[in-house]
Protein backbone atom coordinates (compact mmCIF):
# COMPACT_ATOMS: atom_id res chain seq x y z
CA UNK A 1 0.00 0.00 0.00
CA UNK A 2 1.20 3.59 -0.99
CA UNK A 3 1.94 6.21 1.77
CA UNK A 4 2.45 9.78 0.91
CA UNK A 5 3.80 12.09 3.93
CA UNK A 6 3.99 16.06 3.55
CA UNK A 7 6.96 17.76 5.03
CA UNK A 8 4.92 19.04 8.08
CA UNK A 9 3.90 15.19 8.71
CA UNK A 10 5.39 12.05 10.26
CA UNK A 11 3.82 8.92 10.66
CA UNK A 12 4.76 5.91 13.08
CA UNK A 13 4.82 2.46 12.38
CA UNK A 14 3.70 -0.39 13.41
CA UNK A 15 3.96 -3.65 11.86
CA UNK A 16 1.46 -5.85 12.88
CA UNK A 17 0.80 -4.24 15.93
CA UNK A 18 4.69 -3.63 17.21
CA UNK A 19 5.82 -0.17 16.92
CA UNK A 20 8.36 -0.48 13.83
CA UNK A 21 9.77 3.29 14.10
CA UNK A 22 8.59 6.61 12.99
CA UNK A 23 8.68 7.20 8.41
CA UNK A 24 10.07 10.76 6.99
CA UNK A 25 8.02 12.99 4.61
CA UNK A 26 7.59 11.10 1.00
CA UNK A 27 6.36 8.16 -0.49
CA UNK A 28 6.43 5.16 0.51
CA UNK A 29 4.84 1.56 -0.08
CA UNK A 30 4.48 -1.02 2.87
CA UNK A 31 2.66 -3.92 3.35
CA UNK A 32 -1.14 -4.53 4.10
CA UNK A 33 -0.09 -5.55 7.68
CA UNK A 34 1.65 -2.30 8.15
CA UNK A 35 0.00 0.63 10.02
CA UNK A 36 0.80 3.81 9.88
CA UNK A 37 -0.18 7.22 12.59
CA UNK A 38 -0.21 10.32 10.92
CA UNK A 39 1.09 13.09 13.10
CA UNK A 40 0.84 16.80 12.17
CA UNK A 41 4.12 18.93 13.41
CA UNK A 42 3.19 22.07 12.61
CA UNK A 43 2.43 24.91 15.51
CA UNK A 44 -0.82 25.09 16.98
CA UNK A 45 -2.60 27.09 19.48
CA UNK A 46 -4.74 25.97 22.42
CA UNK A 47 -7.19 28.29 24.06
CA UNK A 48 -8.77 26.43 27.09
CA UNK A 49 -12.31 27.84 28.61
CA UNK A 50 -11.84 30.23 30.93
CA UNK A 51 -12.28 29.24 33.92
CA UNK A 52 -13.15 31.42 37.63
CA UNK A 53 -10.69 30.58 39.63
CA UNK A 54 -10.46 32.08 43.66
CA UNK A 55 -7.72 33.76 44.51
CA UNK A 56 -5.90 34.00 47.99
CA UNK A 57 -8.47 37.19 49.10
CA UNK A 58 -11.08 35.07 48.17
CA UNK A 59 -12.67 36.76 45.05
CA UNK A 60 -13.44 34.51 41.67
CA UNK A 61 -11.69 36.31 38.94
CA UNK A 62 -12.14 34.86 35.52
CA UNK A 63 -8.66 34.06 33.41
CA UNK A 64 -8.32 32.54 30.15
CA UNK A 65 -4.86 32.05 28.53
CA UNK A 66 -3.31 31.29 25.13
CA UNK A 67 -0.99 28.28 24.44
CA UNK A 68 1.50 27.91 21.54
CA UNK A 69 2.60 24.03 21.33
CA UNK A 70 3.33 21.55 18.74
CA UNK A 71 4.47 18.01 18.52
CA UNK A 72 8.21 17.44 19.58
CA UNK A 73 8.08 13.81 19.21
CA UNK A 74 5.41 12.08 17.03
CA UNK A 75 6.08 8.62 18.20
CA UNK A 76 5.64 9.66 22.11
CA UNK A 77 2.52 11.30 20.69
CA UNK A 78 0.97 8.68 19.32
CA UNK A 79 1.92 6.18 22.37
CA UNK A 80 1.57 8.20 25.51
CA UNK A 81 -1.96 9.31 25.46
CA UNK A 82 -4.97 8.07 23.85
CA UNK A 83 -6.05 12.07 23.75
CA UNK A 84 -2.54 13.97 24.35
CA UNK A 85 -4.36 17.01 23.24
CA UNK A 86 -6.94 16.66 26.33
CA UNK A 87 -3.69 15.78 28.50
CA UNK A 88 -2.32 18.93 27.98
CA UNK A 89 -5.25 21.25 28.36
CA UNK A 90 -5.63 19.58 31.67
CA UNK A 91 -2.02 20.44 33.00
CA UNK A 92 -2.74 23.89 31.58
CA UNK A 93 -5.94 24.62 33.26
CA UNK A 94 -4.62 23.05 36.50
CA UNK A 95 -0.97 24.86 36.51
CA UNK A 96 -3.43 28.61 36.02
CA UNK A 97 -5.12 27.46 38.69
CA UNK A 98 -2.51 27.46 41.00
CA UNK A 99 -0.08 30.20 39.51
CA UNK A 100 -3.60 32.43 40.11
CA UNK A 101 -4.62 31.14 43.67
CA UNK A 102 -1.65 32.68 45.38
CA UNK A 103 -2.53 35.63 44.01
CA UNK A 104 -4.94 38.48 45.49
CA UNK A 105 -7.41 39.73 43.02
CA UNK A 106 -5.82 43.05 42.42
CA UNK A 107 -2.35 41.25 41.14
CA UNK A 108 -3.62 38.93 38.95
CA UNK A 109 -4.01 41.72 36.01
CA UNK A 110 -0.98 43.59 36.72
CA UNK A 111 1.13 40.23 36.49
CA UNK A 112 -0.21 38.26 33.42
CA UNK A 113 3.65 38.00 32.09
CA UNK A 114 4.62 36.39 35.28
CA UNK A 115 1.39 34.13 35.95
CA UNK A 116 2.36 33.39 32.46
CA UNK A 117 5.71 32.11 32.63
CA UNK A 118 4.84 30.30 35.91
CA UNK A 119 2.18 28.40 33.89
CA UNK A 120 4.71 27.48 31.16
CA UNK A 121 7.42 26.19 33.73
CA UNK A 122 4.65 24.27 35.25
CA UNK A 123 3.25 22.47 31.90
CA UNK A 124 6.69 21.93 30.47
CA UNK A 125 6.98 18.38 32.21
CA UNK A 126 4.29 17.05 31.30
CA UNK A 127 3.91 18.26 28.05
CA UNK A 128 7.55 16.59 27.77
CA UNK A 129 6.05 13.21 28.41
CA UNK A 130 3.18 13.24 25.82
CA UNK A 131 5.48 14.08 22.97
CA UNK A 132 4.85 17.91 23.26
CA UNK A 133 6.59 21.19 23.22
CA UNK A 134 5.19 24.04 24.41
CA UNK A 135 6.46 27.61 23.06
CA UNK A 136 4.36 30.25 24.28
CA UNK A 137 1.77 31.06 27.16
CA UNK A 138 0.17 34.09 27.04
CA UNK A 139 -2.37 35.54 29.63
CA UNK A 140 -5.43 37.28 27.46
CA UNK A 141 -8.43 37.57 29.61
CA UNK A 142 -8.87 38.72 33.04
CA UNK A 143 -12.51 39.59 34.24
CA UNK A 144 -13.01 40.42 37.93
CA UNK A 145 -16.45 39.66 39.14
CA UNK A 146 -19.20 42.32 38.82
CA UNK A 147 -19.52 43.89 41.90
CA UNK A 148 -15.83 44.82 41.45
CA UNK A 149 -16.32 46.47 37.79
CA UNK A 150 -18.62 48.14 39.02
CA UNK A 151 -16.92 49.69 42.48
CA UNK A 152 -13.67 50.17 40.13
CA UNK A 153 -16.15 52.46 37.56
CA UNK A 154 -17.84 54.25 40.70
CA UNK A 155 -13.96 54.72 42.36
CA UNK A 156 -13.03 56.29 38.56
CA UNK A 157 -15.58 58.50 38.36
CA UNK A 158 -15.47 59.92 41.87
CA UNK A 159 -11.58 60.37 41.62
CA UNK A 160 -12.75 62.33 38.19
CA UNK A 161 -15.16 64.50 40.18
CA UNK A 162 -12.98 65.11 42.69
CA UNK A 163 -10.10 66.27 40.07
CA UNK A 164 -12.78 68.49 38.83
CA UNK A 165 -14.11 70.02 42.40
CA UNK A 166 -10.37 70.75 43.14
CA UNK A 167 -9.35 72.46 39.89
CA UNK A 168 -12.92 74.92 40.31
CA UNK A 169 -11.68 75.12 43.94
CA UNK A 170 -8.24 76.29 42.81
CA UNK A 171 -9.99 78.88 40.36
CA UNK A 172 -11.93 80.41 42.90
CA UNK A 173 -8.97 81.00 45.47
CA UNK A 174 -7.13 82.76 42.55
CA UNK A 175 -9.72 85.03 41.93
CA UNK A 176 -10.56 85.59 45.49
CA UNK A 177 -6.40 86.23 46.05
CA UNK A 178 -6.77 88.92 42.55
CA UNK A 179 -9.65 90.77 44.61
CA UNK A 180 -7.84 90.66 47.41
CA UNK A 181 -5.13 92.41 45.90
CA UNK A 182 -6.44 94.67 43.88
CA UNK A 183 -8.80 96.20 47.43
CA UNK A 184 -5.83 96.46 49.00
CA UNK A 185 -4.03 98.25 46.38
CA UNK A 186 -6.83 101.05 45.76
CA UNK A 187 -6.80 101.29 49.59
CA UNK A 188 -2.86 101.70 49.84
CA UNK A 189 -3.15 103.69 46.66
CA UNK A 190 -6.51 105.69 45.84
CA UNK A 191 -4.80 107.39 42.89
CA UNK A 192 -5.20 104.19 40.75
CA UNK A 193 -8.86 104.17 41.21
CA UNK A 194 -9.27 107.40 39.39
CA UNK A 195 -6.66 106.27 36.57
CA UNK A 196 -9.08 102.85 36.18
CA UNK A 197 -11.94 105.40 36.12
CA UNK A 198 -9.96 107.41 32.83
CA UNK A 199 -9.35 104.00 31.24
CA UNK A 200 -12.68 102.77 31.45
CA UNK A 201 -14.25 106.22 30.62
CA UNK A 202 -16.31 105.67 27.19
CA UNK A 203 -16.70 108.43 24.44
CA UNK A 204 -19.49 109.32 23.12
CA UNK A 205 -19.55 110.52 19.21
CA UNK A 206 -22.52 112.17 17.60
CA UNK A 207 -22.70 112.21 14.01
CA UNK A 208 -24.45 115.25 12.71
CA UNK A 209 -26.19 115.24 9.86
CA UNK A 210 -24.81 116.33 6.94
CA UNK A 211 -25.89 119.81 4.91
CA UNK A 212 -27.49 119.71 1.77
């Protein structure tokens, strides 16, 4: 029977039920008795459910993370794990679990890169064993519970207000401090008042009619 592997592919063997060895990209042409495992090497991503997970104050905040992997070794693969693909979504959803649990709720945001890394350090061992490597975790969700959205808006927009209370607050001491000043300079000086009174004086201009 004919066999044609792509170069992103490897199959293993097994000859009448024994593993025989893993076959390079090509063709090939084995007997009826011979099986062959097709195993795809390319990168792929895994993206499991997010899942609410407590943290050490005690408030369920909602993570969900992005995994790079692909197949290191197609034979290990293939033997391993009936559902190696299952096997590793497991160890990522339980390694989040705990990189987030030590965590109070108000660091889990700030350190996605390190809950990140700790989550690849933890997965790398097992996804060793199943005939994985595993490139790239990234943290892309993090959703606090309700209540706190909703405290963290109401905190926002009173900080706001206040900004705004204590800039019109600032506004009204300067132009208290310019009265201020300028009463006591017309009292120290009562000459300016009648030089403000020449500068504000307005002029009047008739136009007369002109003569036929």
């Amino acid at each position: 029977m004919k066999h044609t592997l792509y170069p992103w592919e490897r199959a293993v063997r097994f000859d009448r039920g024994v593993l025989a060895g893993e076959v390079e990209p090509g063709q090939h042409k084995f007997p009826r008795h011979v099986v062959l495992h097709r195993v795809d090497l390319r990168p792929r991503s895994l993206t499991p459910a997010a899942q609410d997970v407590p943290t050490a104050d005690g408030v369920l905040v909602r993570v969900t993370v992005v995994v790079r992997w692909a197949v290191a070794s197609a034979t290990t693969f293939v033997v391993a794990s009936a559902r190696p693909e299952d096997e590793l979504y497991t160890a990522v959803q339980l390694a989040l679990r705990s990189a987030v649990v030590k965590r109070a709720h108000s660091a889990v945001d700030p350190e996605r890169e390190a809950i990140a890394a700790e989550v690849l350090a933890a997965v790398a061992g097992r996804a060793a064993e199943l005939g994985v490597s595993v490139s790239e975790v990234a943290v892309r969700d993090v959703v606090m519970p309700g209540e706190l959205r909703r405290a963290a808006l109401a905190e926002l927009v009173a900080a706001s207000e206040g900004r705004a209370a204590l800039e019109r607050a600032r506004g009204e001491t300067a132009a208290l401090r310019s009265l201020l000043n300028a009463a006591r300079l017309a009292e120290e000086h009562p000459a300016l008042l009648e030089l403000r009174a020449l500068q504000t004086a307005t002029t009047v201009v008739v136009d007369r009619p002109k003569r036929a």
